[in-house]
Protein backbone atom coordinates (compact mmCIF):
# COMPACT_ATOMS: atom_id res chain seq x y z
CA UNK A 1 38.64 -40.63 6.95
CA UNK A 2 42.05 -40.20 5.52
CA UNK A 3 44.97 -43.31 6.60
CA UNK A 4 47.59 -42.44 8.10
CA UNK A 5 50.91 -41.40 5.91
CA UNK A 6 52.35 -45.14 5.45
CA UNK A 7 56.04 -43.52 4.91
CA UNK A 8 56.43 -42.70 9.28
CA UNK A 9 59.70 -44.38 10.42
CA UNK A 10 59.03 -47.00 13.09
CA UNK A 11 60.74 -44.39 15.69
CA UNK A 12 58.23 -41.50 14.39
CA UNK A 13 55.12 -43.98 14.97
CA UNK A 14 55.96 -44.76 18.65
CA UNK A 15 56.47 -41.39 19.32
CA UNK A 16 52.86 -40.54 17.70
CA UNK A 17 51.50 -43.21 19.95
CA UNK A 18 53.07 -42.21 22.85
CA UNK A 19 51.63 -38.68 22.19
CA UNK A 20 48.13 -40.08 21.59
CA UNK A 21 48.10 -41.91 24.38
CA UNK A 22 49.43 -38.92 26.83
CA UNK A 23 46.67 -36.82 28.59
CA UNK A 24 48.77 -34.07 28.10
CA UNK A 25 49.13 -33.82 24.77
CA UNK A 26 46.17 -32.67 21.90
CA UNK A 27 46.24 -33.33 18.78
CA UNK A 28 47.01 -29.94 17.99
CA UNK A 29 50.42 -30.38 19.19
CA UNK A 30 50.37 -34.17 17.28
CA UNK A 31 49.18 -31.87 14.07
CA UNK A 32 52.73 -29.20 14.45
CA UNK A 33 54.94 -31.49 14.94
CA UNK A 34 54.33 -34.37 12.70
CA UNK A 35 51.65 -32.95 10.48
CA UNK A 36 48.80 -35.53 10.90
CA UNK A 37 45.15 -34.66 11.65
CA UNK A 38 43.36 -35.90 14.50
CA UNK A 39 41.37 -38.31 11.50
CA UNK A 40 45.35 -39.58 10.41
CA UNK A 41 45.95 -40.46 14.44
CA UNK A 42 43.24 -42.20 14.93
CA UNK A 43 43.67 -44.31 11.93
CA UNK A 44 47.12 -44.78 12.79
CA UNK A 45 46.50 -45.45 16.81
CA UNK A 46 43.77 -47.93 15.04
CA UNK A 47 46.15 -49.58 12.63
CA UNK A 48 49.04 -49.89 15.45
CA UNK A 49 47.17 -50.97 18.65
CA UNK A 50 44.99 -54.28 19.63
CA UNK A 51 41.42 -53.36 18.77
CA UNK A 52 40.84 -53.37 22.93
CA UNK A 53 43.54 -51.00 23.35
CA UNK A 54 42.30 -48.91 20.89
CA UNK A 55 38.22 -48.63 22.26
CA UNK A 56 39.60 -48.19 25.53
CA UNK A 57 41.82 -45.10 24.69
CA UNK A 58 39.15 -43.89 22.45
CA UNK A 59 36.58 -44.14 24.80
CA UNK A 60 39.00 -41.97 27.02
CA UNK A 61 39.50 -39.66 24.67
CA UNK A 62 36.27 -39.27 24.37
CA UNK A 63 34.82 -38.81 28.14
CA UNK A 64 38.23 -36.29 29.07
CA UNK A 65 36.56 -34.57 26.00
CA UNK A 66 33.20 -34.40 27.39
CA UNK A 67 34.83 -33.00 31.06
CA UNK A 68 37.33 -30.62 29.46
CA UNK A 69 36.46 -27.74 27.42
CA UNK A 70 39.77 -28.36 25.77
CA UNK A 71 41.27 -32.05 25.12
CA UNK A 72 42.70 -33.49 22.50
């Protein structure tokens, strides 16, 4: 798994997190705007939230991905 890019602004991170953390929002769209694989977001989203924060949006990630043909 590759880290994500260490050179994101503090303003460019927040709005990555807030992305990550929207149901609304795939990492596809994460990927065109900001250029970072679903691998780089997760690493970042692991790096920036508390380690409950970040099982609990990963475990959601996971079960919206097991409903939904296509999420995140």
């Amino acid at each position: 798994m590759t880290g994500a890019p260490a050179d994101l602004s503090a303003a460019t991170i927040s709005e990555i997190i807030e992305m990550a953390l929207s149901d609304h929002t795939s990492f596809a769209q994460i990927r065109a705007l900001h250029g970072l694989s679903p691998d780089q977001v997760k690493a970042l989203m692991r790096r920036e939230l508390t380690p409950g924060s970040y099982r609990a949006w990963r475990k959601r990630v996971r079960q919206f991905g097991d409903r939904r043909a296509i999420y995140k």
